[in-house]
Protein backbone atom coordinates (compact mmCIF):
# COMPACT_ATOMS: atom_id res chain seq x y z
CA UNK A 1 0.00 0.00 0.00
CA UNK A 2 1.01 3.57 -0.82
CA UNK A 3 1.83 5.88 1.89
CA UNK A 4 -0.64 8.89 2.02
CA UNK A 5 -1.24 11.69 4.18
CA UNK A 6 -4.75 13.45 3.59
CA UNK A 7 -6.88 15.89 5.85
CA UNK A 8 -10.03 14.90 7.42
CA UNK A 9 -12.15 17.58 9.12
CA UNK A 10 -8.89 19.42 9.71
CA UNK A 11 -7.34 16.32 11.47
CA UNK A 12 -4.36 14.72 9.06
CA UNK A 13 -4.47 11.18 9.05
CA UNK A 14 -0.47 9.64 9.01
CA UNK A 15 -1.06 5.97 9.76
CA UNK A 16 -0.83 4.72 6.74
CA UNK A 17 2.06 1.97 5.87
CA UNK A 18 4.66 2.04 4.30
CA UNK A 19 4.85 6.07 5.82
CA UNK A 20 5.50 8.39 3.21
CA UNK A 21 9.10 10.16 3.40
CA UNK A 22 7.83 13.77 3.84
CA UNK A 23 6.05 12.41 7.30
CA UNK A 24 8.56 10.05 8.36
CA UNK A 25 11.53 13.12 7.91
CA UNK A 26 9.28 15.22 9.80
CA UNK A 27 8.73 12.62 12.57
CA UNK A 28 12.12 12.36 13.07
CA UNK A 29 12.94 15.60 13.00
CA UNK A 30 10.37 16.67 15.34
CA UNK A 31 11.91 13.83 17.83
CA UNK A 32 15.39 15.42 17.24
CA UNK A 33 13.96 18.37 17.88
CA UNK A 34 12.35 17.53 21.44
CA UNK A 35 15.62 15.58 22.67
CA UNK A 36 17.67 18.87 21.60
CA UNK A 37 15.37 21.28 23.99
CA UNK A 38 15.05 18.76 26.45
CA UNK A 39 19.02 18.39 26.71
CA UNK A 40 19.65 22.59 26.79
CA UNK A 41 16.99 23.06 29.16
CA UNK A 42 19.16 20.60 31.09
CA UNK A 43 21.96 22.11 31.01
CA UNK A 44 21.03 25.55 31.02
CA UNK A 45 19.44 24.60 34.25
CA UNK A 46 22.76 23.57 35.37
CA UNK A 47 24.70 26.50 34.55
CA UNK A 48 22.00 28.57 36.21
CA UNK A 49 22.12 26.26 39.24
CA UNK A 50 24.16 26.44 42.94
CA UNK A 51 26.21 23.83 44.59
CA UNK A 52 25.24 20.78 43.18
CA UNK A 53 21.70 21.69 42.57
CA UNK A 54 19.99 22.72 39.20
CA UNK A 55 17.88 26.25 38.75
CA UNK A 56 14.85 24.13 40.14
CA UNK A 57 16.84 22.96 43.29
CA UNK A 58 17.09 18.98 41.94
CA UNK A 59 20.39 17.82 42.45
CA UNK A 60 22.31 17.33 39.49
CA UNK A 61 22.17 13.60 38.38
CA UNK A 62 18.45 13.43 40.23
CA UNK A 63 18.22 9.90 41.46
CA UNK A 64 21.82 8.99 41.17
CA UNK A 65 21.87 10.71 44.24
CA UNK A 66 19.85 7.65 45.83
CA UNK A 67 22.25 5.16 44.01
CA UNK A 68 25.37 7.37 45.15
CA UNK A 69 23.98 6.99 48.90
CA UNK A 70 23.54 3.56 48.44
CA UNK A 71 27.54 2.62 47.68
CA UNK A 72 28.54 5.83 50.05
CA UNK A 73 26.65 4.04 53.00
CA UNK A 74 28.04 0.69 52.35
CA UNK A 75 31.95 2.02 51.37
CA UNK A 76 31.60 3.31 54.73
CA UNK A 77 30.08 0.30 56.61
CA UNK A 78 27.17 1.89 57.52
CA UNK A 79 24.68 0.72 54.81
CA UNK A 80 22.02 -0.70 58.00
CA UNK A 81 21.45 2.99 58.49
CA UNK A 82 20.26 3.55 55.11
CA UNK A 83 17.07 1.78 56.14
CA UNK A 84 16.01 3.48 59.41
CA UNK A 85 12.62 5.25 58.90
CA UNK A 86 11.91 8.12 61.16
CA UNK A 87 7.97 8.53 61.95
CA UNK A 88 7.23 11.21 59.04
CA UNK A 89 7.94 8.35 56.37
CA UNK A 90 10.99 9.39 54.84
CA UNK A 91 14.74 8.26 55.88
CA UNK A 92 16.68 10.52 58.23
CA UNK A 93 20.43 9.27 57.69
CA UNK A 94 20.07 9.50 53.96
CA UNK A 95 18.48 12.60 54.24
CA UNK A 96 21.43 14.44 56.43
CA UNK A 97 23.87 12.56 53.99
CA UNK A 98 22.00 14.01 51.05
CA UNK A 99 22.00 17.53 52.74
CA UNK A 100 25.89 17.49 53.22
CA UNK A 101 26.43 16.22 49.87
CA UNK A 102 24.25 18.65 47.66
CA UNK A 103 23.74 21.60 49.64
CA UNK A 104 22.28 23.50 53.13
CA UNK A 105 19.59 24.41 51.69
CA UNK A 106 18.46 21.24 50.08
CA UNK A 107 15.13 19.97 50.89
CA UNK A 108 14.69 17.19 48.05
CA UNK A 109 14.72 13.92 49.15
CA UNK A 110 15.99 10.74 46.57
CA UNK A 111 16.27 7.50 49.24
CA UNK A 112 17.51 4.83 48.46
CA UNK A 113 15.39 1.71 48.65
CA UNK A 114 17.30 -0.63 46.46
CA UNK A 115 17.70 -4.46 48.16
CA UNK A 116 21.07 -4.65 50.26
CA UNK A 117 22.97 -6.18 47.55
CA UNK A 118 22.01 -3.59 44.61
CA UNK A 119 24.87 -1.36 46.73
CA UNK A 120 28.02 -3.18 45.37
CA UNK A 121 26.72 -2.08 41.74
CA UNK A 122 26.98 1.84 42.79
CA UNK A 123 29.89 1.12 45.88
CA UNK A 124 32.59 1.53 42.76
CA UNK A 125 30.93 5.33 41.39
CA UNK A 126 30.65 6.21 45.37
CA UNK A 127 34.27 5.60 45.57
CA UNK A 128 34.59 8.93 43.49
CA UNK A 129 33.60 12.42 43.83
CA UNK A 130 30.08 13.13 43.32
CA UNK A 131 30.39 15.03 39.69
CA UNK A 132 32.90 12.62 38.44
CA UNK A 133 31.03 9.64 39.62
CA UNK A 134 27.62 10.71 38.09
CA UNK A 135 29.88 11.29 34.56
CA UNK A 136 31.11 7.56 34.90
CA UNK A 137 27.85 6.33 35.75
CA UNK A 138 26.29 7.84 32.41
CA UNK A 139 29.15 6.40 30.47
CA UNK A 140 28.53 3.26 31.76
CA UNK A 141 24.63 3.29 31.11
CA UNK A 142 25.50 4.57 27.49
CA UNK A 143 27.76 1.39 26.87
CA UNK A 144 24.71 -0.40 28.55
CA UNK A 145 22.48 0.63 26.04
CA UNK A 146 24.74 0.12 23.21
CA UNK A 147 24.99 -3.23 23.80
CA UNK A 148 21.69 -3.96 24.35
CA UNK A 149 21.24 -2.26 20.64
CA UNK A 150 23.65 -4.77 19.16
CA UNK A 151 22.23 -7.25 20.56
CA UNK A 152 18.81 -6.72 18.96
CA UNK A 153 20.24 -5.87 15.96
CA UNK A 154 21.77 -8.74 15.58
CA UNK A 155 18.66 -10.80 16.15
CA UNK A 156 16.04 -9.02 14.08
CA UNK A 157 17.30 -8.51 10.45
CA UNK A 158 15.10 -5.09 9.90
CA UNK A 159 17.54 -3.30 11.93
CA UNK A 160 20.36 -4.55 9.77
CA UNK A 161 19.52 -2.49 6.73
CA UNK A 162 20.26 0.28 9.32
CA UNK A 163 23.55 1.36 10.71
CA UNK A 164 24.63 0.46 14.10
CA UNK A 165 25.20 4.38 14.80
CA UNK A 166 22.10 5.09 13.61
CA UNK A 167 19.75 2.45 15.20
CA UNK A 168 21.47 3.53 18.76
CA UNK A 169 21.06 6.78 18.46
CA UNK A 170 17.16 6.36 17.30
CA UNK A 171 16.72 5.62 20.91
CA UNK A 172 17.04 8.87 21.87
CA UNK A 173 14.12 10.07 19.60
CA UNK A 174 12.57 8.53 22.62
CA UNK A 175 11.66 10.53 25.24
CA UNK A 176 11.82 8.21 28.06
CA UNK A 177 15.24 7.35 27.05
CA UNK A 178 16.85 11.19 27.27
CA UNK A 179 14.74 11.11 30.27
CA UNK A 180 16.69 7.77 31.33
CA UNK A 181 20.35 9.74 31.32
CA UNK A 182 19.14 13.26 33.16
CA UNK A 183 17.61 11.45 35.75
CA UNK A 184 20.79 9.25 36.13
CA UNK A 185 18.73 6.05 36.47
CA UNK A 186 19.48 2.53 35.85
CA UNK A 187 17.07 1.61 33.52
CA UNK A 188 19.34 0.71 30.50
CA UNK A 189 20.99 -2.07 32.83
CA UNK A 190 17.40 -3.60 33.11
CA UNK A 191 17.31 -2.84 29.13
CA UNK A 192 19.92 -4.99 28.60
CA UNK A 193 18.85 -7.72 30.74
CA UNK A 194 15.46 -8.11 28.74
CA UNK A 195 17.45 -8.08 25.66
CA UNK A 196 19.58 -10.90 26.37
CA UNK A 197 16.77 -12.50 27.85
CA UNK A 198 14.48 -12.33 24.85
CA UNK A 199 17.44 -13.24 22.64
CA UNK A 200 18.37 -16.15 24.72
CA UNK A 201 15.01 -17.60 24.33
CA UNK A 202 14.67 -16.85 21.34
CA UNK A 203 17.32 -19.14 20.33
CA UNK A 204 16.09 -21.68 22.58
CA UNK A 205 19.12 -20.90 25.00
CA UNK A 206 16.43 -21.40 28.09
CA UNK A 207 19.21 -21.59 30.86
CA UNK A 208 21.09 -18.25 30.26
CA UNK A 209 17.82 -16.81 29.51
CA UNK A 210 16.34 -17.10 33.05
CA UNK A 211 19.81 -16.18 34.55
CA UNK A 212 19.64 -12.97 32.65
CA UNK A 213 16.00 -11.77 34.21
CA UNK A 214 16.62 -13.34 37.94
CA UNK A 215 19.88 -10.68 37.60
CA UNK A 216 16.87 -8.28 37.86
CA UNK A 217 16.54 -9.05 41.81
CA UNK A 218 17.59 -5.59 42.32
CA UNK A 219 14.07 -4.53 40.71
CA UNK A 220 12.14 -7.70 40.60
CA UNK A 221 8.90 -6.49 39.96
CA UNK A 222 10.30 -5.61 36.53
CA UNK A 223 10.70 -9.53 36.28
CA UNK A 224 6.61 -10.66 36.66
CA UNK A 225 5.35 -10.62 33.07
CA UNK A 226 8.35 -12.80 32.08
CA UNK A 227 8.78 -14.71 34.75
CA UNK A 228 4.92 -15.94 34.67
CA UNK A 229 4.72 -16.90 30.67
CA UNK A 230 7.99 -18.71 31.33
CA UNK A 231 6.04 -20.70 34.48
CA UNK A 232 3.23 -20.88 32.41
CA UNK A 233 4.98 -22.67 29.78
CA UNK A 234 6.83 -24.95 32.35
CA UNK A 235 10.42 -23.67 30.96
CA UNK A 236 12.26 -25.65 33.25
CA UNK A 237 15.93 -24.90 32.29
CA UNK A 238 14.83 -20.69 32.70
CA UNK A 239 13.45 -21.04 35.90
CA UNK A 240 16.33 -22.82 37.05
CA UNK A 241 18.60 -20.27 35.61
CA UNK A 242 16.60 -17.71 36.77
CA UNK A 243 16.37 -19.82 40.33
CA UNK A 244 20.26 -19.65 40.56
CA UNK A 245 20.94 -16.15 39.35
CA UNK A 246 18.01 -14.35 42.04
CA UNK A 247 19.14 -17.09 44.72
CA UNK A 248 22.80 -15.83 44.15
CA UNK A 249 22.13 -12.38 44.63
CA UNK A 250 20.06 -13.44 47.94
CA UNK A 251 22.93 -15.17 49.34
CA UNK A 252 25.77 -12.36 48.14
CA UNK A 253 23.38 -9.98 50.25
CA UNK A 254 22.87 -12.63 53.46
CA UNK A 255 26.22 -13.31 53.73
CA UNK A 256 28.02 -9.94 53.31
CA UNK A 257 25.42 -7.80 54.88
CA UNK A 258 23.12 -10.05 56.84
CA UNK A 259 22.21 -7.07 59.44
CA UNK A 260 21.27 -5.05 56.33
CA UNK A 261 19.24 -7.11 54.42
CA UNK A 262 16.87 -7.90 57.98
CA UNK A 263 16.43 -4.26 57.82
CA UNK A 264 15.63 -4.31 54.63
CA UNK A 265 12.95 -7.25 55.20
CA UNK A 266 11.80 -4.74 58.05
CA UNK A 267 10.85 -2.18 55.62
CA UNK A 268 9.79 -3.56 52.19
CA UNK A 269 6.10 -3.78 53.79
CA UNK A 270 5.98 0.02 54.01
CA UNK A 271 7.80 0.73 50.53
CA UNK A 272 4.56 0.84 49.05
CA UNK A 273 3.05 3.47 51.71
CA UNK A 274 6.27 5.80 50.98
CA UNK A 275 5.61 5.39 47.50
CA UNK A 276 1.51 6.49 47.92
CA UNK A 277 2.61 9.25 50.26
CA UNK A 278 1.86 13.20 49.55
CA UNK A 279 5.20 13.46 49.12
CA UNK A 280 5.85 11.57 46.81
CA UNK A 281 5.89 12.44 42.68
CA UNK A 282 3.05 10.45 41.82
CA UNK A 283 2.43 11.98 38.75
CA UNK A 284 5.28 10.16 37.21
CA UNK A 285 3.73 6.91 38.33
CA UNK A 286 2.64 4.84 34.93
CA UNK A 287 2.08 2.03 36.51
CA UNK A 288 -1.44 0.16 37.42
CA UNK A 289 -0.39 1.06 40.82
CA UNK A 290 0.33 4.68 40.04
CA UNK A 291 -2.64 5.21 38.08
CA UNK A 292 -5.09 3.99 41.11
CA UNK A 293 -3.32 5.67 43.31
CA UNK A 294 -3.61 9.24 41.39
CA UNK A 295 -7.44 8.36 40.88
CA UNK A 296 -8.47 7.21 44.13
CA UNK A 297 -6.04 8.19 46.60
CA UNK A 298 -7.52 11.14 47.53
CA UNK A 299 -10.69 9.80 47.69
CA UNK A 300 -10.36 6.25 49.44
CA UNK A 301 -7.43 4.88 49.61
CA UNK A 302 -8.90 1.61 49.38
CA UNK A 303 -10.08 2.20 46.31
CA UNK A 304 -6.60 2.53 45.24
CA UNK A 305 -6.17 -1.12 46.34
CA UNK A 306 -9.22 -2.08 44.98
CA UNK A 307 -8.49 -0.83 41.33
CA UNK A 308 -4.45 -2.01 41.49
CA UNK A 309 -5.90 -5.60 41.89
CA UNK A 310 -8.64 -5.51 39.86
CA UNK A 311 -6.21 -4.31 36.35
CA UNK A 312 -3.64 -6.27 37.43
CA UNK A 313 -5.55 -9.53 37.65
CA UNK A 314 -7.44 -8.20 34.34
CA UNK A 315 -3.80 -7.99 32.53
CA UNK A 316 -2.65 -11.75 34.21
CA UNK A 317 -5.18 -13.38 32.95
CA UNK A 318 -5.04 -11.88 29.26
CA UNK A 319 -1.40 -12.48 29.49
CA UNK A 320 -2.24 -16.40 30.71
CA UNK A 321 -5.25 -16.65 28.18
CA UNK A 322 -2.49 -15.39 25.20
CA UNK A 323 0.34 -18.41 26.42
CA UNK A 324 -2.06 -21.07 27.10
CA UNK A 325 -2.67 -22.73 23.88
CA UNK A 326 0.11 -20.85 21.97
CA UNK A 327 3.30 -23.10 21.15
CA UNK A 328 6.70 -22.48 22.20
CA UNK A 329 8.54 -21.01 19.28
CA UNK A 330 7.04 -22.96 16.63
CA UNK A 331 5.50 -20.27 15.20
CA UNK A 332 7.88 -17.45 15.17
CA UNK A 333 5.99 -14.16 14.66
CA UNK A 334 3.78 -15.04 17.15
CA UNK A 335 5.92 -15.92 19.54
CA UNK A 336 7.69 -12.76 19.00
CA UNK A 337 3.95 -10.37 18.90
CA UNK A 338 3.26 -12.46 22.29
CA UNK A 339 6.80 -11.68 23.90
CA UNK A 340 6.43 -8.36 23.31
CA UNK A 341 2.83 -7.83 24.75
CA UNK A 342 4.31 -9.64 27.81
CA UNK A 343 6.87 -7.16 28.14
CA UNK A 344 4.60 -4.18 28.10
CA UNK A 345 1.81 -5.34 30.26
CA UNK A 346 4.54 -6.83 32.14
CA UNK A 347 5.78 -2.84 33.16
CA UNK A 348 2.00 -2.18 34.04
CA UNK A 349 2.40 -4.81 36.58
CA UNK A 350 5.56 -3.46 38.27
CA UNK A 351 4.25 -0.94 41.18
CA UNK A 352 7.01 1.45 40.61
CA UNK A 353 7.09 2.27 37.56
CA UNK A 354 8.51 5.82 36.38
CA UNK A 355 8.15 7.47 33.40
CA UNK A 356 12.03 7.00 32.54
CA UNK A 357 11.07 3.46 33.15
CA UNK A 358 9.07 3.38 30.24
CA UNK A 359 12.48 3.56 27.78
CA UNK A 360 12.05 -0.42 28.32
CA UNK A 361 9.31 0.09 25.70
CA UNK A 362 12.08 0.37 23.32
CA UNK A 363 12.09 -3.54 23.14
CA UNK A 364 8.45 -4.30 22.59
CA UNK A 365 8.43 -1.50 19.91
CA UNK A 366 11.41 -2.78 18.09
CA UNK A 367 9.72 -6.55 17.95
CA UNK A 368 6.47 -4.31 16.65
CA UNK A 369 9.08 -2.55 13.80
CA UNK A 370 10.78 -6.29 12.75
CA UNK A 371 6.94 -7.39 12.12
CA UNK A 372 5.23 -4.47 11.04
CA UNK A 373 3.85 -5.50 8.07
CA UNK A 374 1.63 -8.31 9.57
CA UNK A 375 0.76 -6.46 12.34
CA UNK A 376 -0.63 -3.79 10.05
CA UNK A 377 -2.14 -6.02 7.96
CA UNK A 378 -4.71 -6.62 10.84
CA UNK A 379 -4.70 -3.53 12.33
CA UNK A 380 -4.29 -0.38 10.22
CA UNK A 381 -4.19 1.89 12.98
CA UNK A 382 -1.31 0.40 14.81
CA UNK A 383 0.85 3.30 14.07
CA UNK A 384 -1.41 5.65 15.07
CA UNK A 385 -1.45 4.23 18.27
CA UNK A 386 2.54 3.79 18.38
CA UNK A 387 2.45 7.94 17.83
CA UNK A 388 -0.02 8.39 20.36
CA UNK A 389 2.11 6.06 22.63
CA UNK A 390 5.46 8.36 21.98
CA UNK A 391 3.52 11.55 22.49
CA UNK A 392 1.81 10.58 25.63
CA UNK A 393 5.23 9.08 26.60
CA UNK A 394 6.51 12.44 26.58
CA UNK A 395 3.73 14.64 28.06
CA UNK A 396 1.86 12.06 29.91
CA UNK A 397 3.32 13.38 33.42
CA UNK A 398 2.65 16.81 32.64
CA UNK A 399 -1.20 16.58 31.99
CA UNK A 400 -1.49 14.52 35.28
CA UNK A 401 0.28 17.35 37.15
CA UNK A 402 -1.72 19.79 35.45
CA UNK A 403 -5.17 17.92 36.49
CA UNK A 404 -4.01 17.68 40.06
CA UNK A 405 -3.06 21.65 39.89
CA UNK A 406 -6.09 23.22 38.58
CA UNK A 407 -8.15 20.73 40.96
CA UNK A 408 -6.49 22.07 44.03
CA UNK A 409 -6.77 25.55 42.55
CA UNK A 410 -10.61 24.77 42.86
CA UNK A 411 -10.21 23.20 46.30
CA UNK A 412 -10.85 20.10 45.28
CA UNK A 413 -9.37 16.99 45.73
CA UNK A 414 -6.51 16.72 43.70
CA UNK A 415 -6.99 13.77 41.77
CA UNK A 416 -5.96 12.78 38.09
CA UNK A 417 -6.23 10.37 35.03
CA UNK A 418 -2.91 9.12 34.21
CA UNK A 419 -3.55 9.27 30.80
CA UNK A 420 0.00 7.45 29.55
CA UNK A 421 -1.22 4.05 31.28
CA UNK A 422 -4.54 3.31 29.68
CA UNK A 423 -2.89 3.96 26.15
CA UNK A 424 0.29 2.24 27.46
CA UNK A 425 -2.10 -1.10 27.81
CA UNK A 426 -4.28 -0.22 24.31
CA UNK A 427 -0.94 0.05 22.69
CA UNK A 428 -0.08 -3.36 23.80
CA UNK A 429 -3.54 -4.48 23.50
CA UNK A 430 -3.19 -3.47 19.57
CA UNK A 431 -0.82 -5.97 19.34
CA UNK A 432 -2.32 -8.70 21.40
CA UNK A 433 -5.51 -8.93 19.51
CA UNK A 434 -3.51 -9.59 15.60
CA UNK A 435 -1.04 -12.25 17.56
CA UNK A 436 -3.83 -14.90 16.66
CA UNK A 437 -4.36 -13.64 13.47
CA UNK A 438 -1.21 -12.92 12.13
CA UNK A 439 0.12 -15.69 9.63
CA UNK A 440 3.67 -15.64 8.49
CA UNK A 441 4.61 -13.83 5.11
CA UNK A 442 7.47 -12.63 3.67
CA UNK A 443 8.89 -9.05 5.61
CA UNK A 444 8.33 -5.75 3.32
CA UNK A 445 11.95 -3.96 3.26
């Protein structure tokens, strides 16, 4: 089919495939565009900053500051302390640490709430000067998500007729993933992990597979959606990979810092709690959990509970009702439309889940680019819903935040629809509704 672009009652349609160049320049250019602003804001905000604070007061680096705190408390033997809760709900050691490390007059607050064992990752970077160590840490996450490029490239031949450069640096048309670097985050480690998981399977590689995602025991709510397809489908030799890998990292943290990880035990029932708290950013929240808890917090909290089980059973049992009667990799399109619905829905799942977070999309989307053609085959509209899925990637925080404002400018309870989850699921949902339908056929260029 011919690309075409026409108007319809001043709306302009674009979801046609194969995209015509004119709109498929301009998409990228607009992308280039965002990243660009995005990036000088940044640093402008830097320049314009004190101490190690931007214009807005956030410490440069944002949450590396939690991961810096992390390896600074253990380097110094005092990691236990990390976890001590003081009866306002936030953590007093960190806090004073945090203080002396940015500034006086720093009021933020970035714990961190990592397992025990996720501080020998950051103890190296806290070994270093805060500005040097946040420099390192982004180089590393870059190589991170290099990797995890070639890796996908090198599995899915559509990204071949690209350049390495070029595929790697089409992640950054991405909001999410700029987002990913400014805040200082960790997400491209878990990035790579699902690639080499996915890849691993893939190739039928079971064993190294499930030690890839139980290496996600650091976050291992990120690990659900995976974790239950490969149950599902009894893949023995990736549970017991993934069996080995988490029970590793259970013992590393037991045996080097058995004081810490009780404490840690002590507190994981209340993570939740800090994470539903006033203080908190909510509005950055995609999750199931995030959404309820912007809806309904306000209101009844149990409500919030109410709705968090209800969608997250909902998206178990579509994700159970998908791998039931599908085989293992005989049919490989659908396997790979399937695997990438689990990954999507799988973030949904996870309680904490930011909107830097969502640069894991990056995976499902790229499985959605190898098979394109089938998918739009069956659904004409899928890009249309992959460009609502980018914008609302990219503004989705902001139009919560703006709900919540202008209701507590009325005095009403501030309360919000976090728009970037329903279409988050839908987008995912596009896909899940062709896997059944899509037969195998030769892939346009």
């Amino acid at each position: 089919m011919t690309g075409v672009i026409t108007r319809n009652n001043g709306f302009i349609v674009f979801y046609q495939y194969p995209l015509t160049k004119g709109f498929k320049e301009r998409a990228i250019n607009y992308s280039i565009i965002i990243a660009v602003i995005t990036l000088s804001f940044h640093i402008i905000s830097i320049i314009a900053g004190h101490n190690l604070q931007t214009y807005f007061d956030i410490p440069i680096g944002a949450d590396f500051v939690a991961f810096y705190t992390g390896g600074s408390f253990y380097n110094q033997g005092v990691l236990e302390k990390a976890y001590e809760l003081a009866p306002e709900m936030y953590f007093p050691e960190q806090f004073k640490f945090q203080r002396d490390l940015i500034a006086e007059d720093y009021l933020g607050h970035s714990p961190f709430i990592n397992p025990p064992y996720a501080a020998l990752l950051y103890a190296p970077f806290a070994k270093l000067d805060y500005i040097p160590a946040y420099i390192a840490w982004i180089i590393f996450n870059v190589t991170l998500l290099f990797i995890s490029v070639q890796v996908i490239r090198s599995e899915l031949p559509i990204f071949q007729q690209l350049s390495l450069t070029k595929t790697f640096l089409a992640c950054f048309l991405f909001y999410p993933t700029v987002a990913c670097f400014l805040y200082g985050q960790a997400t491209p480690i878990i990035l790579m992990l699902y690639c080499l998981c996915y890849t691993f399977l893939r190739r039928g590689q079971d064993f190294k597979a499930g030690f890839c995602l139980g290496l996600l025991a650091f976050k291992p709510q990120l690990a659900i959606g995976i974790a239950l397809v490969l149950l599902l489908k009894w893949r023995i030799n990736a549970l017991i990979g993934g069996a080995l890998s988490l029970s590793a990292s259970l013992a590393i943290g037991f045996i080097l810092m058995p004081n810490e990880m009780s404490s840690y035990i002590d507190l994981s029932p209340r993570l939740l709690d800090f994470l539903r708290s006033p203080a908190y950013p909510t509005q950055g929240i995609d999750s199931f959990f995030g959404f309820s808890v912007f809806l309904f917090e306000n209101i009844n909290p149990l409500l919030t509970d109410i709705s968090t089980y209800i969608l997250t059973t909902i998206t178990i049992l579509l994700l159970l009702k998908l791998w039931w009667k599908s085989p293992w990799l005989e049919d490989m399109p659908k396997w790979d439309l399937s695997m990438a619905v689990t990954i999507c829905w799988g973030l949904l799942i996870s309680p904490h889940l930011f909107y830097y977070d969502l640069m894991l999309l990056l995976l499902p989307g790229a499985i959605m680019i190898q098979h394109l053609p089938r998918l739009y085959s069956q659904d004409d509209k899928i890009l249309l819903w992959t460009t609502i899925l980018w914008t609302i990637c990219y503004l989705g925080s902001q139009i919560s935040d703006a709900q919540a404002n202008l209701l507590s400018y009325l005095e009403l309870p501030e309360i919000a629809l976090q728009l970037s989850t329903p279409i988050i699921f839908y987008w995912g949902y596009a896909i899940y509704k062709t896997v059944d339908k899509v037969k195998p056929m030769p892939s346009s260029p």
